[in-house]
N, C-alpha and C. Protein backbone atom coordinates (compact mmCIF):
# COMPACT_ATOMS: atom_id res chain seq x y z
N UNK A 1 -170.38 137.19 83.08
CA UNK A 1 -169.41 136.25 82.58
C UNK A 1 -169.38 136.39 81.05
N UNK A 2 -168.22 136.37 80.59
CA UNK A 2 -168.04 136.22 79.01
C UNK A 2 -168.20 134.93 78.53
N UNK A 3 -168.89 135.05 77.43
CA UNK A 3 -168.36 133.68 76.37
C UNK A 3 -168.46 134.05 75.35
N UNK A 4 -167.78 132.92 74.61
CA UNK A 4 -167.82 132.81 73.45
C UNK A 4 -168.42 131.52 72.38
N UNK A 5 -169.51 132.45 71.74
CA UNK A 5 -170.75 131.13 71.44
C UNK A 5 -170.72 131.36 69.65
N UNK A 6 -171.58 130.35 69.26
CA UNK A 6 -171.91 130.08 67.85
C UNK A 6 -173.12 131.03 67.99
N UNK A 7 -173.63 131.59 67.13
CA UNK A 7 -175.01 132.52 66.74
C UNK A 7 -175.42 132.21 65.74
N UNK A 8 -176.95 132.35 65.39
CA UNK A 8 -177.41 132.91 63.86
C UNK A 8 -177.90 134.59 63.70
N UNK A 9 -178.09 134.74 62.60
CA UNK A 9 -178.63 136.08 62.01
C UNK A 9 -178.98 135.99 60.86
N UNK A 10 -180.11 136.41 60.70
CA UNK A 10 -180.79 136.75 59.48
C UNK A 10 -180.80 138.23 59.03
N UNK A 11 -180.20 138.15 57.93
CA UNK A 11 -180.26 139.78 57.03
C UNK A 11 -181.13 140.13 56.16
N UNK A 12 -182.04 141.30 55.83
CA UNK A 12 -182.56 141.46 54.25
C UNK A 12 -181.63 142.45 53.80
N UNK A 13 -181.13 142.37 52.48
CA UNK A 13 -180.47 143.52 51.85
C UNK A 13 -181.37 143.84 50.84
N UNK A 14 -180.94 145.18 50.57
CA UNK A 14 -181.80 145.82 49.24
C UNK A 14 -181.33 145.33 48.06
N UNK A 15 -182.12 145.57 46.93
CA UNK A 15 -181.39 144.82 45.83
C UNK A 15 -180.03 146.08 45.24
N UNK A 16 -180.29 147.27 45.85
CA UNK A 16 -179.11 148.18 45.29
C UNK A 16 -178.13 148.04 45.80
N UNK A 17 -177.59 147.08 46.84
CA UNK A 17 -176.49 146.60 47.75
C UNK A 17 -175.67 145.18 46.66
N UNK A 18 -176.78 144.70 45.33
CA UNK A 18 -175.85 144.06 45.39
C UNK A 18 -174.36 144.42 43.70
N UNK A 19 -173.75 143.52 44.22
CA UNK A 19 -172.46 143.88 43.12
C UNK A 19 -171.69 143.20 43.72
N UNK A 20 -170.84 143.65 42.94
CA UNK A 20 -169.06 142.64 43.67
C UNK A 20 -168.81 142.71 44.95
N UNK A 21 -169.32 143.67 45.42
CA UNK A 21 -168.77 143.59 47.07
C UNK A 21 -169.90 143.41 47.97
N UNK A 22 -170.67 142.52 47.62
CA UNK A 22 -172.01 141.85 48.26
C UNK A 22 -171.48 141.46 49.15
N UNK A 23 -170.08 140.35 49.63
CA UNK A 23 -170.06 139.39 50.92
C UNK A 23 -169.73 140.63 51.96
N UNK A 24 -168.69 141.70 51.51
CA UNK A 24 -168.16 142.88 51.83
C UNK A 24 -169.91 143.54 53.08
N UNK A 25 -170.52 143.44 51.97
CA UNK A 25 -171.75 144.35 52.38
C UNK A 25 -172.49 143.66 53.35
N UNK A 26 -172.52 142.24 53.37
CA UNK A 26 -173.50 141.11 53.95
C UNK A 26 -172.70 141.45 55.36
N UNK A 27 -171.38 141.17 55.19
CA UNK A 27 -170.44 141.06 56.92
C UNK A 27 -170.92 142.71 57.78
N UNK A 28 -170.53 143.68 56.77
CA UNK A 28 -170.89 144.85 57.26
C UNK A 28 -172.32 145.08 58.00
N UNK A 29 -173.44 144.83 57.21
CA UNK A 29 -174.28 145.10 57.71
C UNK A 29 -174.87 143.66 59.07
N UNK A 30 -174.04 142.89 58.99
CA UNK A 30 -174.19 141.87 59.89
C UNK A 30 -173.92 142.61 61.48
N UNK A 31 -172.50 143.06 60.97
CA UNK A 31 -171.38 143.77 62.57
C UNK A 31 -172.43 145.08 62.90
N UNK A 32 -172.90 145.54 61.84
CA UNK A 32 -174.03 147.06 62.40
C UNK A 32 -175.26 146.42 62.95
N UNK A 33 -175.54 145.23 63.04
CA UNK A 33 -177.23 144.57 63.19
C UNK A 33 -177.18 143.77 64.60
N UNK A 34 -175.68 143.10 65.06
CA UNK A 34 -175.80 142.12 66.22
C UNK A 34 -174.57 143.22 66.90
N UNK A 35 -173.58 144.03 66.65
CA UNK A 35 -172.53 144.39 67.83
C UNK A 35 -173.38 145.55 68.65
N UNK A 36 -173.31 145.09 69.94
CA UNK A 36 -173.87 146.35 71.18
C UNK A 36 -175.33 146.19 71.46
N UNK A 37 -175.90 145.05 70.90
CA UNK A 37 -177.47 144.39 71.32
C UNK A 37 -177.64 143.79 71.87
N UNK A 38 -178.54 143.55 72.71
CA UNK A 38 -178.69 142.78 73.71
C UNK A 38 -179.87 141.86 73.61
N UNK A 39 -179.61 140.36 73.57
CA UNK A 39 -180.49 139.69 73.75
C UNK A 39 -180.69 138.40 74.81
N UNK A 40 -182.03 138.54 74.99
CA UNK A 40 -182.64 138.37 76.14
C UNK A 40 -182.09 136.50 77.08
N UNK A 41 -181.81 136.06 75.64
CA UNK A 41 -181.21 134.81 76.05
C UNK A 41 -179.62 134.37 76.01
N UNK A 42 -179.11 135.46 74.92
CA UNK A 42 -178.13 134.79 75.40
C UNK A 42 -176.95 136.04 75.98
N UNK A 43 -177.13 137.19 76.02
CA UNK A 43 -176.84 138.22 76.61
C UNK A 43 -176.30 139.68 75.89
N UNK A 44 -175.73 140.19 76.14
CA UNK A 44 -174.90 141.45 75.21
C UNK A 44 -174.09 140.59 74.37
N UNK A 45 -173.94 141.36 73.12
CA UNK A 45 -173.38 140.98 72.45
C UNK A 45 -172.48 141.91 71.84
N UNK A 46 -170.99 141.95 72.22
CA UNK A 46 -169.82 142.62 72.60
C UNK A 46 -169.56 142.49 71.22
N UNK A 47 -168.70 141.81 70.63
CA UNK A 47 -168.05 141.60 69.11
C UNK A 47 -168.32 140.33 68.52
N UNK A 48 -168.50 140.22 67.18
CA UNK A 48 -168.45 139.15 66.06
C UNK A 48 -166.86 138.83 65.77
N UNK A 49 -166.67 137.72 66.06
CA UNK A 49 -165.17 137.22 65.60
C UNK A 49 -164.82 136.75 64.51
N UNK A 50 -165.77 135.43 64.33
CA UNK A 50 -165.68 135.06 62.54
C UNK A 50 -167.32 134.29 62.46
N UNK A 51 -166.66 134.73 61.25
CA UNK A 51 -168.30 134.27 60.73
C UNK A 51 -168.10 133.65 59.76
N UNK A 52 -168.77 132.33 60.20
CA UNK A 52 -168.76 130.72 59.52
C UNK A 52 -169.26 130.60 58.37
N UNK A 53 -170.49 131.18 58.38
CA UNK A 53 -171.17 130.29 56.99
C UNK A 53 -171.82 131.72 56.89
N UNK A 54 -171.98 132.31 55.66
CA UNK A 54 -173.05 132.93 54.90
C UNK A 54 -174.34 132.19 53.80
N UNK A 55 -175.12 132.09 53.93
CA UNK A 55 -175.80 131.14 53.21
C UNK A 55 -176.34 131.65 51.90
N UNK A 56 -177.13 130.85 51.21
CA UNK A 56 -177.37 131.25 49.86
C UNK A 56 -178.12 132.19 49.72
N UNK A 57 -178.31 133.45 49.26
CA UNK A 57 -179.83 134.19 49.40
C UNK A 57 -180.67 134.01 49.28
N UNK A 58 -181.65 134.17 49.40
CA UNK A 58 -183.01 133.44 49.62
C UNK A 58 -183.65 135.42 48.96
N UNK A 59 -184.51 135.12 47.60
CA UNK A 59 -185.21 136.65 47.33
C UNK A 59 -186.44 136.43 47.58
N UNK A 60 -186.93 137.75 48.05
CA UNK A 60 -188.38 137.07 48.85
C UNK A 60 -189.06 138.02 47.48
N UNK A 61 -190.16 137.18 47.45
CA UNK A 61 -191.34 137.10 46.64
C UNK A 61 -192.19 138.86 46.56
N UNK A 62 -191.98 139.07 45.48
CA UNK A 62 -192.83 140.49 45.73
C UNK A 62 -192.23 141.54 46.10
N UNK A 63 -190.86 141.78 46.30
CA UNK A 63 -189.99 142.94 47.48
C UNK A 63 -189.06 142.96 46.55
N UNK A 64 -188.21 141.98 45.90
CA UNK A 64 -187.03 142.34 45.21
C UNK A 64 -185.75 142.24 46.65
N UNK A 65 -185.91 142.24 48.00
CA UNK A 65 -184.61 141.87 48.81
C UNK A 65 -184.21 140.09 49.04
N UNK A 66 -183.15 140.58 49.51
CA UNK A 66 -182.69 139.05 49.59
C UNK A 66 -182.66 138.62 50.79
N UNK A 67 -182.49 137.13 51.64
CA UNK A 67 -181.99 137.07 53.34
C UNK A 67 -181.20 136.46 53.01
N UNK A 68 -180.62 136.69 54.05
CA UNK A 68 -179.38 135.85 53.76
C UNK A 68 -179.21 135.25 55.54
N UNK A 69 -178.83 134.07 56.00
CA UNK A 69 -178.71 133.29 57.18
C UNK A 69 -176.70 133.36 56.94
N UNK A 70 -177.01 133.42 58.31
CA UNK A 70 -175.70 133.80 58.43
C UNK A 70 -175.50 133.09 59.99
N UNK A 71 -173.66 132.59 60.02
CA UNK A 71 -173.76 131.47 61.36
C UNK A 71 -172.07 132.21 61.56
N UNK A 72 -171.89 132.72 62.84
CA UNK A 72 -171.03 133.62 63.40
C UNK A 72 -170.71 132.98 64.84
N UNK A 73 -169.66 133.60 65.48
CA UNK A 73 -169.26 133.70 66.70
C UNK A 73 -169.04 134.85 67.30
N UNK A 74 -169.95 135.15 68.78
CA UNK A 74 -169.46 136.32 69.20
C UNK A 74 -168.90 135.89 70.71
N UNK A 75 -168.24 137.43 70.81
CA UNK A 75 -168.51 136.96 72.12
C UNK A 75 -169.53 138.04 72.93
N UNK A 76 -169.89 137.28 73.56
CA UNK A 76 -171.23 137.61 74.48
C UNK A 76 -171.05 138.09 76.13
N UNK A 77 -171.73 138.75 76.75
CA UNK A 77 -171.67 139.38 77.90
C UNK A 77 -172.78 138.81 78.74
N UNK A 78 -173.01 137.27 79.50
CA UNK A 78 -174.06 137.50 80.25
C UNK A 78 -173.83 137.43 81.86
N UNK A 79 -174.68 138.42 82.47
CA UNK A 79 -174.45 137.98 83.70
C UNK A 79 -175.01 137.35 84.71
N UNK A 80 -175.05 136.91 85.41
CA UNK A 80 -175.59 135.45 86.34
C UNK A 80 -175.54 135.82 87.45
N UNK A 81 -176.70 135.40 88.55
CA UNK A 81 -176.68 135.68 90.04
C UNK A 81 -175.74 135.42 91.07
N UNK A 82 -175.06 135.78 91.57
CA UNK A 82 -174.12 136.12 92.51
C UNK A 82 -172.43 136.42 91.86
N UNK A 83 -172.75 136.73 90.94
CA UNK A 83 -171.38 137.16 90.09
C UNK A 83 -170.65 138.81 90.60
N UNK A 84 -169.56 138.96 90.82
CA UNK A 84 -169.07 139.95 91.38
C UNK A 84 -168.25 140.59 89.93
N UNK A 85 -168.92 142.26 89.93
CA UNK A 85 -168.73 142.95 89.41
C UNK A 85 -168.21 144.28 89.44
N UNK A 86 -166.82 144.81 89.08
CA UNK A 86 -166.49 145.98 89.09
C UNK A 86 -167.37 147.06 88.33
N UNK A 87 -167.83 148.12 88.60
CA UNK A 87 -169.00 148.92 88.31
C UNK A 87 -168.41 150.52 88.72
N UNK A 88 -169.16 151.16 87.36
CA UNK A 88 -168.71 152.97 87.56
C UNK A 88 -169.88 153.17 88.42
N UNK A 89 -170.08 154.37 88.98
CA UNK A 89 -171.11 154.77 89.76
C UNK A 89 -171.39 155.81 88.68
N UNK A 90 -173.24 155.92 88.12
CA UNK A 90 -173.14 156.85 87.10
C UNK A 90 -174.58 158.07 87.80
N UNK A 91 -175.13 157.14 88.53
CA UNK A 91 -176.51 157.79 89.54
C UNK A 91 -176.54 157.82 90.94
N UNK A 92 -176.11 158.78 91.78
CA UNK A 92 -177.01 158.78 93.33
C UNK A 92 -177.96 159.38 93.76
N UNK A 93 -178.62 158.49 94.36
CA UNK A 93 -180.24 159.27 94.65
C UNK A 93 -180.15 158.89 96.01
N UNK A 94 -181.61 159.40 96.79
CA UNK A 94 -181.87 158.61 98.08
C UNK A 94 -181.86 157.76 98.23
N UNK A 95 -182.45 156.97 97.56
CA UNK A 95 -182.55 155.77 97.33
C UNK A 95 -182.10 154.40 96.99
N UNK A 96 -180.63 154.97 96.79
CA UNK A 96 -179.98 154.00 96.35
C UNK A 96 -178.52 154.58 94.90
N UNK A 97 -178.23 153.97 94.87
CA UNK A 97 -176.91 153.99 93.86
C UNK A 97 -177.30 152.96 92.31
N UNK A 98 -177.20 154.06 91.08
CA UNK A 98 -176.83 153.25 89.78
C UNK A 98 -175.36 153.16 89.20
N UNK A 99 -175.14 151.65 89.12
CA UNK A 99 -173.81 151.77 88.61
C UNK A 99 -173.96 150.77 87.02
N UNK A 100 -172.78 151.09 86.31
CA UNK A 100 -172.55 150.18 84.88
C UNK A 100 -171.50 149.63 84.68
N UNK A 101 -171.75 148.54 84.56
CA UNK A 101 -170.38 147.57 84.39
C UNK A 101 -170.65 147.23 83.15
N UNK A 102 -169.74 148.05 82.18
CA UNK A 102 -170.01 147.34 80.61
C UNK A 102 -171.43 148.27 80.30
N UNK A 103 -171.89 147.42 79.91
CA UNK A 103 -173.23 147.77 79.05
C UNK A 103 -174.33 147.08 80.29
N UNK A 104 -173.94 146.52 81.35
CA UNK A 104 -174.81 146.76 82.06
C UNK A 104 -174.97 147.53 83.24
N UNK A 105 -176.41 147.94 83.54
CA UNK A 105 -176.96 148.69 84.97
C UNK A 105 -177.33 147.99 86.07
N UNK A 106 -176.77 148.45 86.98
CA UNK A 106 -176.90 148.15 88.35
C UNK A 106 -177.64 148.88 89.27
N UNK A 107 -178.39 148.61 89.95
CA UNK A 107 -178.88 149.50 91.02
C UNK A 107 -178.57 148.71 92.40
N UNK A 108 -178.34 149.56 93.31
CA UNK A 108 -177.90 149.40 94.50
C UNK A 108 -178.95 149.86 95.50
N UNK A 109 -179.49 149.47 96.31
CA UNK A 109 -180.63 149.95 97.44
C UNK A 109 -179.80 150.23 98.26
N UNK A 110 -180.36 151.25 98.79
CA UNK A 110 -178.86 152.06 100.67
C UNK A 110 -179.45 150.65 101.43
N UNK A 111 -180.51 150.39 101.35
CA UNK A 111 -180.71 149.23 102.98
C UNK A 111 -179.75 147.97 102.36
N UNK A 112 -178.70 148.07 100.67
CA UNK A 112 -177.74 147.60 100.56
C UNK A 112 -176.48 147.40 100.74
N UNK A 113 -175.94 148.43 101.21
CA UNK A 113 -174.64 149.06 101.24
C UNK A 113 -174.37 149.51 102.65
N UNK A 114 -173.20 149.31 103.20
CA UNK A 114 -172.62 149.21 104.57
C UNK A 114 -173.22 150.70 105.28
N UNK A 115 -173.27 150.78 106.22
CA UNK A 115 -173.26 151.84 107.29
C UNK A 115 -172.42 152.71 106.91
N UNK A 116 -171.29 152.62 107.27
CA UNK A 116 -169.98 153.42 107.42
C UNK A 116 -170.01 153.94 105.55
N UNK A 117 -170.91 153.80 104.61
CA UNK A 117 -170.89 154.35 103.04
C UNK A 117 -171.70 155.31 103.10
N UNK A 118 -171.99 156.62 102.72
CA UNK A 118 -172.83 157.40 102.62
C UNK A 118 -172.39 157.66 100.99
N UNK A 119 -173.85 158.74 100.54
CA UNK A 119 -173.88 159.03 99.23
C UNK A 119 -174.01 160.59 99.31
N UNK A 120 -172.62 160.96 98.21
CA UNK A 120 -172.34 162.05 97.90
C UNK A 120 -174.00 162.89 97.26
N UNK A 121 -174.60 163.93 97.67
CA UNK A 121 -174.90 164.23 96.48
C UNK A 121 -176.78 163.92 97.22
N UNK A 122 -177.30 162.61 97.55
CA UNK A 122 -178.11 162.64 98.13
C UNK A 122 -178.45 163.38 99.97
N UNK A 123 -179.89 163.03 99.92
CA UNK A 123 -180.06 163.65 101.40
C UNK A 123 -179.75 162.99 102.28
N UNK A 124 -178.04 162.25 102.39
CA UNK A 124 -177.91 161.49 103.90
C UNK A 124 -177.04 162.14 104.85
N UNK A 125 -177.31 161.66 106.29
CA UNK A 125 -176.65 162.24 107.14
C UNK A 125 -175.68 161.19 107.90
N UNK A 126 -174.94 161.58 109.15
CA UNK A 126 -174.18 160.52 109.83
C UNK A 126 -174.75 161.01 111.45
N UNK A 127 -176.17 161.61 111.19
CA UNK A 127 -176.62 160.93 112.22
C UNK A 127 -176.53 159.68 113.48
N UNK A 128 -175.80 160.00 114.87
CA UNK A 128 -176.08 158.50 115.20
C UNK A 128 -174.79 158.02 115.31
N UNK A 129 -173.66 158.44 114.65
CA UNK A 129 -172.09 158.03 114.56
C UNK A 129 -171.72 159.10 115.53
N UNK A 130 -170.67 158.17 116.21
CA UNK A 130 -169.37 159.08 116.80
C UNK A 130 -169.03 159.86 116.38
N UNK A 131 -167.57 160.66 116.69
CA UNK A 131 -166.43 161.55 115.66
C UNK A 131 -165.81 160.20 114.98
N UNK A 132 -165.47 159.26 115.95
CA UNK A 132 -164.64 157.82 115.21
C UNK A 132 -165.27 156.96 114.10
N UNK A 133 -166.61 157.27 114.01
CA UNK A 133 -167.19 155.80 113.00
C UNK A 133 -167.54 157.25 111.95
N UNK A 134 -167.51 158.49 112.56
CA UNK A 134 -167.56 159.37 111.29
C UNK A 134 -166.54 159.83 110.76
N UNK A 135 -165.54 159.47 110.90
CA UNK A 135 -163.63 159.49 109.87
C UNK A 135 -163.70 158.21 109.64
N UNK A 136 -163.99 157.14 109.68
CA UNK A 136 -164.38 156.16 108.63
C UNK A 136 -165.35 155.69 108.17
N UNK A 137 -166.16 156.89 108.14
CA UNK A 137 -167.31 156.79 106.90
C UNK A 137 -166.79 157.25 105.28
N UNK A 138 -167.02 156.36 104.47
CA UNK A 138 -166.47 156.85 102.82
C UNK A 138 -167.98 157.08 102.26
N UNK A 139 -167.66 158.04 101.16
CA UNK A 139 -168.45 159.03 100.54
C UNK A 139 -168.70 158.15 98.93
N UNK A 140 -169.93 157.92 98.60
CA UNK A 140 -169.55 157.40 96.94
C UNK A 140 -170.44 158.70 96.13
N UNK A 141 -169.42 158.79 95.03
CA UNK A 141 -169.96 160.09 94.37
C UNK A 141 -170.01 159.32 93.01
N UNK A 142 -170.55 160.16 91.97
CA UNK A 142 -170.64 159.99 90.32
C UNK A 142 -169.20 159.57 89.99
N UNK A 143 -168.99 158.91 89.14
CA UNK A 143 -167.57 158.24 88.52
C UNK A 143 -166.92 157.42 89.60
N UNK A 144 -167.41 157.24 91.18
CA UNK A 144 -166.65 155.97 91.76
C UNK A 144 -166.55 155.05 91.17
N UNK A 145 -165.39 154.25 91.18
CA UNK A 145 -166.09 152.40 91.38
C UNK A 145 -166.07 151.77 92.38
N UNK A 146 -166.47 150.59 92.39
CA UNK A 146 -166.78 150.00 93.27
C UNK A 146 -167.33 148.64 92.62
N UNK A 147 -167.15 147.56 93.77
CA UNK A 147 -167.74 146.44 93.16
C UNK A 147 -168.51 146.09 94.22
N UNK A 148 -169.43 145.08 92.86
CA UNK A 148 -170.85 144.91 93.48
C UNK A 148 -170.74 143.24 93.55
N UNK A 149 -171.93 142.81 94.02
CA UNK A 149 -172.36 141.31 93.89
C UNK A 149 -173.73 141.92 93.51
N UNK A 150 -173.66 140.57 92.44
CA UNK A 150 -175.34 140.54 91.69
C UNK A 150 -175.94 139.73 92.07
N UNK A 151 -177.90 140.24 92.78
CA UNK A 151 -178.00 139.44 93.81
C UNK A 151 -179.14 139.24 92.91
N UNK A 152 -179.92 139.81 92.16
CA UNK A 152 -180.93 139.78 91.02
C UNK A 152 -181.34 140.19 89.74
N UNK A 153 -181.49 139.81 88.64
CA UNK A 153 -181.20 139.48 87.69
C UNK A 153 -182.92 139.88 86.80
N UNK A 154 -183.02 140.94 85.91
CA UNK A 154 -184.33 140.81 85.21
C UNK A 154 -184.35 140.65 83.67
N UNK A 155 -184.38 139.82 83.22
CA UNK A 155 -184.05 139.97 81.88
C UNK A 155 -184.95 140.04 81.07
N UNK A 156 -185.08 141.17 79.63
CA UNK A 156 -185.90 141.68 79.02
C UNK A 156 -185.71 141.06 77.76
N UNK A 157 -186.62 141.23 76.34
CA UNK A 157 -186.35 140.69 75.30
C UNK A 157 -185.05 141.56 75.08
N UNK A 158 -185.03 142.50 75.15
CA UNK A 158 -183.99 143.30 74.78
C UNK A 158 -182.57 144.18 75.52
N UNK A 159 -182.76 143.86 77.01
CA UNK A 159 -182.31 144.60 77.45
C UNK A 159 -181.61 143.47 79.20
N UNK A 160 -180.68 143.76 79.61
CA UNK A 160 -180.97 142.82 81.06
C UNK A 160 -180.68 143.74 81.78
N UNK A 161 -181.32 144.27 83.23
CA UNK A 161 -180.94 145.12 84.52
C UNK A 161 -180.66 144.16 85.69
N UNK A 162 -180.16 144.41 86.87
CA UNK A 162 -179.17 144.18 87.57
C UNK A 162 -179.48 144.77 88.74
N UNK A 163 -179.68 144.09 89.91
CA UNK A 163 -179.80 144.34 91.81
C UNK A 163 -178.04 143.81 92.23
N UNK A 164 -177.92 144.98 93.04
CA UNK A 164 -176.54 144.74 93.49
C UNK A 164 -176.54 144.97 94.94
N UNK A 165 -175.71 144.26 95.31
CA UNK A 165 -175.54 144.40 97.21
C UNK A 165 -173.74 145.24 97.27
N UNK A 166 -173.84 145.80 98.26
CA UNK A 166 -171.74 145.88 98.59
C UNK A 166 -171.84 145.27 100.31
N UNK A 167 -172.64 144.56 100.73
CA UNK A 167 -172.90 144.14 102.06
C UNK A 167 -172.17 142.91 101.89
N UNK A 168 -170.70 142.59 101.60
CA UNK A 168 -170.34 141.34 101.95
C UNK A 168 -169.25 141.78 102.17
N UNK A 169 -167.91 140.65 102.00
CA UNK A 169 -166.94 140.78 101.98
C UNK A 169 -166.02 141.36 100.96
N UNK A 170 -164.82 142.04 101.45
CA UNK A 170 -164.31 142.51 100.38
C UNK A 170 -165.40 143.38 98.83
N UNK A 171 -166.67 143.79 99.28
CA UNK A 171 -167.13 144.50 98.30
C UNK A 171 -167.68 146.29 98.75
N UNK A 172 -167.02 146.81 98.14
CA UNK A 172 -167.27 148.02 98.54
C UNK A 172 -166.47 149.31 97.61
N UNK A 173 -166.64 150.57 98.30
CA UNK A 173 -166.27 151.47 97.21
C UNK A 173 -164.24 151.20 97.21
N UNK A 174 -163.80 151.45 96.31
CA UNK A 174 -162.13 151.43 96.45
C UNK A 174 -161.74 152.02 95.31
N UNK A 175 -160.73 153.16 95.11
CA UNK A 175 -160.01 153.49 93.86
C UNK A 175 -158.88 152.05 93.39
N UNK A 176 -158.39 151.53 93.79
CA UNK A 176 -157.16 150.71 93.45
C UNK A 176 -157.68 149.27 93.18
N UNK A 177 -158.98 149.07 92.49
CA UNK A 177 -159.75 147.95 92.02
C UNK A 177 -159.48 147.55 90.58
N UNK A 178 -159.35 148.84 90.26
CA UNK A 178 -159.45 148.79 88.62
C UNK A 178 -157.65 148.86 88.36
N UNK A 179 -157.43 147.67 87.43
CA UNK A 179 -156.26 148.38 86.69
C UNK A 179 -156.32 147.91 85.23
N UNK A 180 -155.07 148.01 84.45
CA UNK A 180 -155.36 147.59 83.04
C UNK A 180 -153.67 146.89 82.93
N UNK A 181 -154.09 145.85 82.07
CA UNK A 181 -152.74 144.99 82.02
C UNK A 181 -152.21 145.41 80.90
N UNK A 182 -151.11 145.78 80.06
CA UNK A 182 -151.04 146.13 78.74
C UNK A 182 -149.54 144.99 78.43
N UNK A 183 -149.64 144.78 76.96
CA UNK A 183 -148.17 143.64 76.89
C UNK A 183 -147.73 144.00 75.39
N UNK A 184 -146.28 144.75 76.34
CA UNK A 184 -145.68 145.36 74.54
C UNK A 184 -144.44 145.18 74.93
N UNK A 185 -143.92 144.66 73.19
CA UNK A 185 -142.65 143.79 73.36
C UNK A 185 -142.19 142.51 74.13
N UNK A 186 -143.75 141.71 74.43
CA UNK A 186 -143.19 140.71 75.63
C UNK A 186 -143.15 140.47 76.93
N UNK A 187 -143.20 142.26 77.46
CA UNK A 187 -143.23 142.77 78.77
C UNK A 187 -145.02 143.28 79.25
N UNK A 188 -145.04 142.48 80.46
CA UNK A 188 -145.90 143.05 81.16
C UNK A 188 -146.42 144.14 81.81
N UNK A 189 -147.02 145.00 81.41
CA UNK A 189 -147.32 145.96 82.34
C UNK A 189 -148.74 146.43 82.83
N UNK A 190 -148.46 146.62 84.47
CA UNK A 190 -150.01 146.64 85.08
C UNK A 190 -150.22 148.04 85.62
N UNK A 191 -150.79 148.69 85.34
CA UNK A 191 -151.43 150.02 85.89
C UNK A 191 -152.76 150.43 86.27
N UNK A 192 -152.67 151.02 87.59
CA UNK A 192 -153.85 151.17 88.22
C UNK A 192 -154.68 152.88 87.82
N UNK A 193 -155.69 152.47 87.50
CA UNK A 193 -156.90 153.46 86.89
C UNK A 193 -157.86 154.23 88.11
């Protein structure tokens, strides 16, 4: 799920950073320090939108740098247990399927994923099937998607991974999941990826 939250951040700059274009330098090195990190509580952190307050510098004793506290909005990426997620397929093994939705990883266990799914690429067979339940068996290879349900959740100081099932409804491999909405001049347009 996305949101969009208040943050802090603390910066040190060098003292050769500063000059006229100090606030210039403070925002910059702010967007290089929190965009594409992940933290443990409140999740990925996708983009900085605006940023509220820069505070006074503070020079620390003995070093010659400055901190500076800084109070922003991003928006954030976290995800939550039973949340349904569109996901690339980027790993198949025996064992199971890795997929990424965003900046996060998914792993999929086969004793997860329907019967009638086999994996491109690993050692499975269709053992055990008809000719009929084997023309509707689908194949998931590298670059599928497919959506998942997130059934468990591990979150690291730095990092969060992801247990996924396709054993429900409506979740499974499909090309015509993904599309992209685009709006120019007013007009809507939806195309499938």
């Amino acid at each position: 799920m996305f949101y969009h939250i208040k943050l802090e951040h603390e910066i040190l700059l060098h003292p050769k950073y500063f000059g006229p274009n100090l606030t210039e330098t403070v925002k910059t090195k702010l967007f290089s320090d929190v965009e594409g990190t992940c933290s443990g509580k409140y999740g990925f952190i996708i983009a900085v939108t605006n940023i509220e307050h820069i505070g006074a510098g503070i020079i620390q004793p003995n070093r010659g740098f400055v901190q500076y506290r800084i109070v922003y909005r991003a928006i954030v990426y976290r995800p939550f247990k039973g949340e349904v997620v569109d996901a690339i397929v980027t790993q198949v093994t025996k064992v199971g399927v890795f997929a990424e939705a965003g900046p996060l990883t998914i792993f999929i266990s086969k004793y997860s994923v329907p019967s009638n799914i086999k994996f491109e690429g690993a050692e499975t067979t269709t053992d055990g099937l008809n000719d009929e339940e084997e023309e509707e068996t689908q194949t998931v290879q590298i670059e599928d998607r497919i959506r998942i349900r997130i059934i468990g959740l591990r979150v690291d100081a730095s990092d969060i991974f992801a247990v996924g099932t396709l054993m429900d409804d409506y979740l499974e491999y499909h090309s015509d999941y993904f599309y992209i909405v685009s709006v120019e001049n007013g007009e809507t347009n939806v195309s499938y990826v």
